[in-house]
Protein backbone atom coordinates (compact mmCIF):
# COMPACT_ATOMS: atom_id res chain seq x y z
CA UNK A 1 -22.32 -0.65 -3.80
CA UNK A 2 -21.82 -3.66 -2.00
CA UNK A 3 -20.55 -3.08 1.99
CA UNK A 4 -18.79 -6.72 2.81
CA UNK A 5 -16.96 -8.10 5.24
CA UNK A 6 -15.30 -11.25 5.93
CA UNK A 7 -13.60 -13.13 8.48
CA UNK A 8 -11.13 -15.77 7.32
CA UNK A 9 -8.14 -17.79 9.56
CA UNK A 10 -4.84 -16.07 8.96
CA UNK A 11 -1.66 -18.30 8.97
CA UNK A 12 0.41 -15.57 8.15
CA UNK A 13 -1.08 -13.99 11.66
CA UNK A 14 -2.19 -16.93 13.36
CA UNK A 15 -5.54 -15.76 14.54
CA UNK A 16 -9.05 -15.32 12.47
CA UNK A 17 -8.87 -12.15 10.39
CA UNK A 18 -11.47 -9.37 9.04
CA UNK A 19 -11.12 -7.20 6.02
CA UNK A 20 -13.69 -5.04 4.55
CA UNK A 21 -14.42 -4.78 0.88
CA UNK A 22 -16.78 -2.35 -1.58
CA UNK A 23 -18.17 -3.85 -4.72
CA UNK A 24 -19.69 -1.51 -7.18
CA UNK A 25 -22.06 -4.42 -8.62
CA UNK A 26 -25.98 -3.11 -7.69
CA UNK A 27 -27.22 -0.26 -9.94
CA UNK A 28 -30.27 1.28 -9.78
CA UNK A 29 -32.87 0.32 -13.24
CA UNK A 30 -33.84 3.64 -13.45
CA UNK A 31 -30.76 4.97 -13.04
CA UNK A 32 -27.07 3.61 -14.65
CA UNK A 33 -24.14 5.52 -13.60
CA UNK A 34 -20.96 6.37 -15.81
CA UNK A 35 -18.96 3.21 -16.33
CA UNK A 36 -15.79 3.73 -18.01
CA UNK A 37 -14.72 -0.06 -17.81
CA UNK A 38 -17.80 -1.13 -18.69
CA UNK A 39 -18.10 -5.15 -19.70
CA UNK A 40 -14.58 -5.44 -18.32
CA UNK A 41 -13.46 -7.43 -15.59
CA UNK A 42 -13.28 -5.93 -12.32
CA UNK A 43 -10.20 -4.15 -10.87
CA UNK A 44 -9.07 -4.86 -7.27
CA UNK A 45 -7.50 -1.93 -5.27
CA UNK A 46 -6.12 -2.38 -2.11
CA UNK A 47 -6.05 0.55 0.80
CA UNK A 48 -3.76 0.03 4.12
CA UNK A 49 -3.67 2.41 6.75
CA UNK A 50 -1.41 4.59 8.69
CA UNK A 51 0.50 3.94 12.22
CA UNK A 52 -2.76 3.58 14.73
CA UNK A 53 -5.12 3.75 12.31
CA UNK A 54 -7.75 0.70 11.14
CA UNK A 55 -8.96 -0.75 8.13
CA UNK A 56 -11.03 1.83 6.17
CA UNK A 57 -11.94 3.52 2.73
CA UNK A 58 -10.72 7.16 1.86
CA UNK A 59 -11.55 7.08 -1.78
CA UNK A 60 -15.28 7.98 -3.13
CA UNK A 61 -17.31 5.34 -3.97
CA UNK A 62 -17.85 6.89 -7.41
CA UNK A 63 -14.61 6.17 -8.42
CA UNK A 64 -15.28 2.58 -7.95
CA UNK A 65 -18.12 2.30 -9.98
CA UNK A 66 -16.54 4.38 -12.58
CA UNK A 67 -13.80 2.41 -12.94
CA UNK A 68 -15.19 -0.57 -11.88
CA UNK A 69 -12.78 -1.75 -8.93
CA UNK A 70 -13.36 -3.37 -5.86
CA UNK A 71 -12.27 -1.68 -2.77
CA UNK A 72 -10.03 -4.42 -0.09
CA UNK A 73 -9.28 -2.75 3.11
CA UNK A 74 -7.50 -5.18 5.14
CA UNK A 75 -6.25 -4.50 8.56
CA UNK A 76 -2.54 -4.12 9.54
CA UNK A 77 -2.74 -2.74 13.27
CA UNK A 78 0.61 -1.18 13.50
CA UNK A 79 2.81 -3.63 12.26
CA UNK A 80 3.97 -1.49 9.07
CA UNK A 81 3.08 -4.27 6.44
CA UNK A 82 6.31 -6.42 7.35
CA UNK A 83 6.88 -9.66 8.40
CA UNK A 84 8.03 -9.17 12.28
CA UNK A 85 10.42 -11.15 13.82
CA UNK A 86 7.65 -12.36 16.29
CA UNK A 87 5.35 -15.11 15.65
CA UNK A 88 1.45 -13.98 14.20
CA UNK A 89 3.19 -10.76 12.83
CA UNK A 90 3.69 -11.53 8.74
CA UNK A 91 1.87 -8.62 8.04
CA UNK A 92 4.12 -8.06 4.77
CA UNK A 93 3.47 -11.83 3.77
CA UNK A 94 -0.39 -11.67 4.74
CA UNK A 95 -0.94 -8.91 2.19
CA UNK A 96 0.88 -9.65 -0.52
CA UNK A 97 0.40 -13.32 -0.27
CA UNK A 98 -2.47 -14.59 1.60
CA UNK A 99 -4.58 -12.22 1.09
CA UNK A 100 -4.59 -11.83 -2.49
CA UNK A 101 -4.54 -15.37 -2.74
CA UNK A 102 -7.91 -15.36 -0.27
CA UNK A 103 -9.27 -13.33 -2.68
CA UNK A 104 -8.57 -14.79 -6.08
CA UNK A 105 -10.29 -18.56 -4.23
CA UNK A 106 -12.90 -16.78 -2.82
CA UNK A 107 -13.89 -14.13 -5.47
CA UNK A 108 -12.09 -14.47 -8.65
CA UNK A 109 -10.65 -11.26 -7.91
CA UNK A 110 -7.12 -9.93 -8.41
CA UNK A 111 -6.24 -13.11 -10.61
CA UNK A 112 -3.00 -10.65 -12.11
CA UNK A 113 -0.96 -7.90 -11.59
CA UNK A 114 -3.16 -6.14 -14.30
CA UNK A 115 -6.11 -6.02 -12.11
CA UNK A 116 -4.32 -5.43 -8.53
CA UNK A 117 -3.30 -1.96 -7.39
CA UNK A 118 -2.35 -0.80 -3.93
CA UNK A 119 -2.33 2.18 -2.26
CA UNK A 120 -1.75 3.70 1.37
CA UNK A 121 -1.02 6.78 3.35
CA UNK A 122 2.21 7.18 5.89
CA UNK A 123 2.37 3.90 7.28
CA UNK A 124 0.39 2.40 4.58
CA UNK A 125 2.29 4.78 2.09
CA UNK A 126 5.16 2.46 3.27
CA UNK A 127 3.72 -0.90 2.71
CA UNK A 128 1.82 -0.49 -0.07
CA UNK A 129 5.68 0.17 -1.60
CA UNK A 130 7.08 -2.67 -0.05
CA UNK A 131 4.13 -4.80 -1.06
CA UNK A 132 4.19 -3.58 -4.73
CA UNK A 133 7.82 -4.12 -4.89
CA UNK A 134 8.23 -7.22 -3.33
CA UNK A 135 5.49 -9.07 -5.24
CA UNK A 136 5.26 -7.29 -8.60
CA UNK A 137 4.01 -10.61 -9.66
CA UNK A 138 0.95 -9.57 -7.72
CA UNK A 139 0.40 -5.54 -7.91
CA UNK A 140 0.33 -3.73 -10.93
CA UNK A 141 0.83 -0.57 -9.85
CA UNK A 142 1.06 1.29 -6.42
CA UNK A 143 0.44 4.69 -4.71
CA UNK A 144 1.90 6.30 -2.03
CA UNK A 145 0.78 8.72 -0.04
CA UNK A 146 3.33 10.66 2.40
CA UNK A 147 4.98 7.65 3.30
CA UNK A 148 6.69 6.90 6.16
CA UNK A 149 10.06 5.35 4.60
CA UNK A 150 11.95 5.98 7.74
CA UNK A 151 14.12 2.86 7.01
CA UNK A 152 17.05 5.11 6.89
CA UNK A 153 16.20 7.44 10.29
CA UNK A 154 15.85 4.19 12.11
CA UNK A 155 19.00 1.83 11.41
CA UNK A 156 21.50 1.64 14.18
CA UNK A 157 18.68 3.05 16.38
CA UNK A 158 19.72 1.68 20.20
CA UNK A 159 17.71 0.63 23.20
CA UNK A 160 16.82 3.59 24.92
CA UNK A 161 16.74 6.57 21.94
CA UNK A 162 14.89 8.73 21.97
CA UNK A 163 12.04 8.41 19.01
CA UNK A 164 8.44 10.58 18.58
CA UNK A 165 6.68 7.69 17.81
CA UNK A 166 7.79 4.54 19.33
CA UNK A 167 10.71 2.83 20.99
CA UNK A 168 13.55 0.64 20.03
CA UNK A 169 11.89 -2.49 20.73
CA UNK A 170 8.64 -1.49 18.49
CA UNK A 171 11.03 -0.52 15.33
CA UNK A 172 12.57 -3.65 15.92
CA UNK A 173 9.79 -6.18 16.75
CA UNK A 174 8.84 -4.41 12.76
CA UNK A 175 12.47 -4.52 10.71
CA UNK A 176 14.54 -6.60 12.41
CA UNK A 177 17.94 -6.31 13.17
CA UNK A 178 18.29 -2.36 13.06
CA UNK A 179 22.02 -2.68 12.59
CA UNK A 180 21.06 -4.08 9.23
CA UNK A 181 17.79 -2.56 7.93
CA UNK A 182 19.60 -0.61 5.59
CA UNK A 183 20.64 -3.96 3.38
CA UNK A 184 17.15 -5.58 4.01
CA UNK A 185 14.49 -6.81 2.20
CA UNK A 186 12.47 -4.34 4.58
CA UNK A 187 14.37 -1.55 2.55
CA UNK A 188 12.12 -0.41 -0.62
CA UNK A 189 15.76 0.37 -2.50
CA UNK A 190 16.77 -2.76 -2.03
CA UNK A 191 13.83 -4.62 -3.47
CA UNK A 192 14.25 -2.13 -6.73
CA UNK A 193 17.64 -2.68 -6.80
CA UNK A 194 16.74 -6.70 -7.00
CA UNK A 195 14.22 -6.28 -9.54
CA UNK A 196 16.96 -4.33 -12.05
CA UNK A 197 19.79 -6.96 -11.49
CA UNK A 198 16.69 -9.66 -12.17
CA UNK A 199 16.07 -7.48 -15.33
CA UNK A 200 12.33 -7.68 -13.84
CA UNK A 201 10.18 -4.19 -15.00
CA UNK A 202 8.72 -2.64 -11.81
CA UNK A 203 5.26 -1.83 -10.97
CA UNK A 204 3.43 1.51 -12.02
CA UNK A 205 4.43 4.21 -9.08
CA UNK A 206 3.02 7.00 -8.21
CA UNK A 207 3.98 8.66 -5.10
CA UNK A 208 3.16 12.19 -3.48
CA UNK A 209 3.67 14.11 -0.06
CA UNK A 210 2.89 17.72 1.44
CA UNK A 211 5.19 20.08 1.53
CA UNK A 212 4.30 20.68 5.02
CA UNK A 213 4.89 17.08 5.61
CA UNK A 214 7.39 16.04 8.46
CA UNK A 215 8.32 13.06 5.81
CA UNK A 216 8.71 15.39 3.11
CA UNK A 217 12.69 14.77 2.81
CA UNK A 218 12.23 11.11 3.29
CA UNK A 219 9.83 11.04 0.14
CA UNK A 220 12.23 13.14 -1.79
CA UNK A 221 15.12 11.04 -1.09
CA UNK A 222 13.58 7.83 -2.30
CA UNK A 223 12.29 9.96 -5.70
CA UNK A 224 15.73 10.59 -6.30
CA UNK A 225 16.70 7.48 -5.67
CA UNK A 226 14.10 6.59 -8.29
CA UNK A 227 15.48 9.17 -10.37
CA UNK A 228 19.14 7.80 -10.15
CA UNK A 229 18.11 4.20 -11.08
CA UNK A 230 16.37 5.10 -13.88
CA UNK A 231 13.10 3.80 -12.22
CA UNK A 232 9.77 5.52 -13.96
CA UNK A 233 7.43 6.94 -11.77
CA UNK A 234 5.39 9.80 -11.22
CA UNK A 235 6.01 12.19 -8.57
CA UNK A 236 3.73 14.91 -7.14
CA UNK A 237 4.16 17.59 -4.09
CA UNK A 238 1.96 20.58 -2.99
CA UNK A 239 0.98 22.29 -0.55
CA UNK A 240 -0.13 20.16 2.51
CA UNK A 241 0.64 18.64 5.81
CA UNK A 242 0.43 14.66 7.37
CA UNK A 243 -3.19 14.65 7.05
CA UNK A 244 -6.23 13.16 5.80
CA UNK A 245 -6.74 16.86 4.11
CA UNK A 246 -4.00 15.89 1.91
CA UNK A 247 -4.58 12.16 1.39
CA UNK A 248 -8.03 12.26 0.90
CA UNK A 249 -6.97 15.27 -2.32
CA UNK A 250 -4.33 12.57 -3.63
CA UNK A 251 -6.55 9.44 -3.39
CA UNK A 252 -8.91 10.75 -5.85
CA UNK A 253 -5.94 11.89 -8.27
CA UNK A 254 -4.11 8.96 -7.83
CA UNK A 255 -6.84 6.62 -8.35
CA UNK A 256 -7.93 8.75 -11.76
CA UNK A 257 -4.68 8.16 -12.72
CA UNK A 258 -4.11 4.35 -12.44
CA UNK A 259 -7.53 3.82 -13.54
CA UNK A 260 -7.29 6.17 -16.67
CA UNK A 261 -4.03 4.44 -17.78
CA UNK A 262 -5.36 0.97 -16.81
């Protein structure tokens, strides 16, 4: 397995960049592993993180040779994989855009939707759904993991509320006008609801929280909305909280999944 990592100038963030990658492409001549993809061209999964967490890899590195994907862990601080309305924070834009585009010039990797998933926990759960559903012309399928669609919880928030996590001008700085939110592009239901009246097929979805989770409801509500537009999509909840106890059980499913149907 291959540990990279590269530094490349971001316009989308205007500042020099690092991501990490895996690449299962040195095996041992006295020992070949199980390759179920074997002679086929190489998968690209992307992983994003969770509110105050860094660029990283929760998924074992058996999977990727088995399945023969590279692993791209890029690095979204905590700006929830959208485009903020400050300068240097396209976060949304610099994953779905630049940086697959870095790595098709670069690598010859994720040249189609066919060969790009993406998957993250909470608030990587969130923008791996965005990014799948804003640029299905880019990712193929997508997995979420207890993700923090708080869209909803957070429009017509005011300066001042109260909030566990962070204040109005943090929720802001990330969505935009919160009056609003609700009818944005920020909003995962409206980006389905733009790919139906485009007659456009969504990506693959698989999505799945704890029932311990404090974001439980939040995932249900957006599987029902699923469910109501007729979206496919696969589902899962069991016993589990907001932790990496849970995500680090679903990664593995999840990625047998998309890789066994791929």
């Amino acid at each position: 397995m291959a540990h990279i990592q590269v530094e490349f100038y971001s316009n989308c963030l205007c500042r020099p960049v690092q991501f990490k990658m895996l690449v299962p492409n040195d095996f041992n001549d006295h020992w070949q592993p199980e390759q179920k993809r074997k002679g086929q061209r190489m998968k690209t999964l992307f992983l994003l993180h969770g509110y105050t967490g860094a660029a990283g890899n929760w998924v074992p590195e058996y999977l990727a040779t088995l399945y023969n994907f590279a692993i791209v862990m890029p690095n979204g601080e905590n700006g929830f994989w959208v485009d903020g309305i400050s300068t240097g924070h396209k976060y949304g834009s610099f994953v779905g855009v630049e940086l697959v585009d870095y790595l098709r010039k670069t690598f010859q990797l994720a040249m189609s939707p066919d060969e790009t998933y993406v998957m993250g926990f909470s608030m990587g759960g969130f923008g791996a759904l965005r990014a799948a559903l804003a640029y299905p012309e880019r990712f193929g399928k997508v997995a979420a993991l207890s993700s923090a669609l708080i869209i909803h919880s957070k429009a017509h928030m005011k300066p001042g509320d109260p909030d566990t996590h962070a204040n109005y001008e943090y929720y802001r700085e990330c969505f935009g006008d919160l009056e609003t939110v609700e009818q944005s592009r920020n909003n995962p239901e409206v980006l389905v609801d733009e790919l139906l009246a485009a007659h456009r097929e969504p990506p693959q979805i698989f999505m799945a929280c704890g029932t311990e989770d404090f974001l439980l409801e939040q995932n249900r509500q957006f599987h029902g909305f699923l469910e109501g537009r007729g979206v496919p999509h696969r589902y899962f909840e069991s016993r589990g909280g907001h932790n990496t106890a849970f995500w680090d059980e679903y990664a593995k499913k999840m990625v047998e999944l998309m890789f066994e149907e791929a």
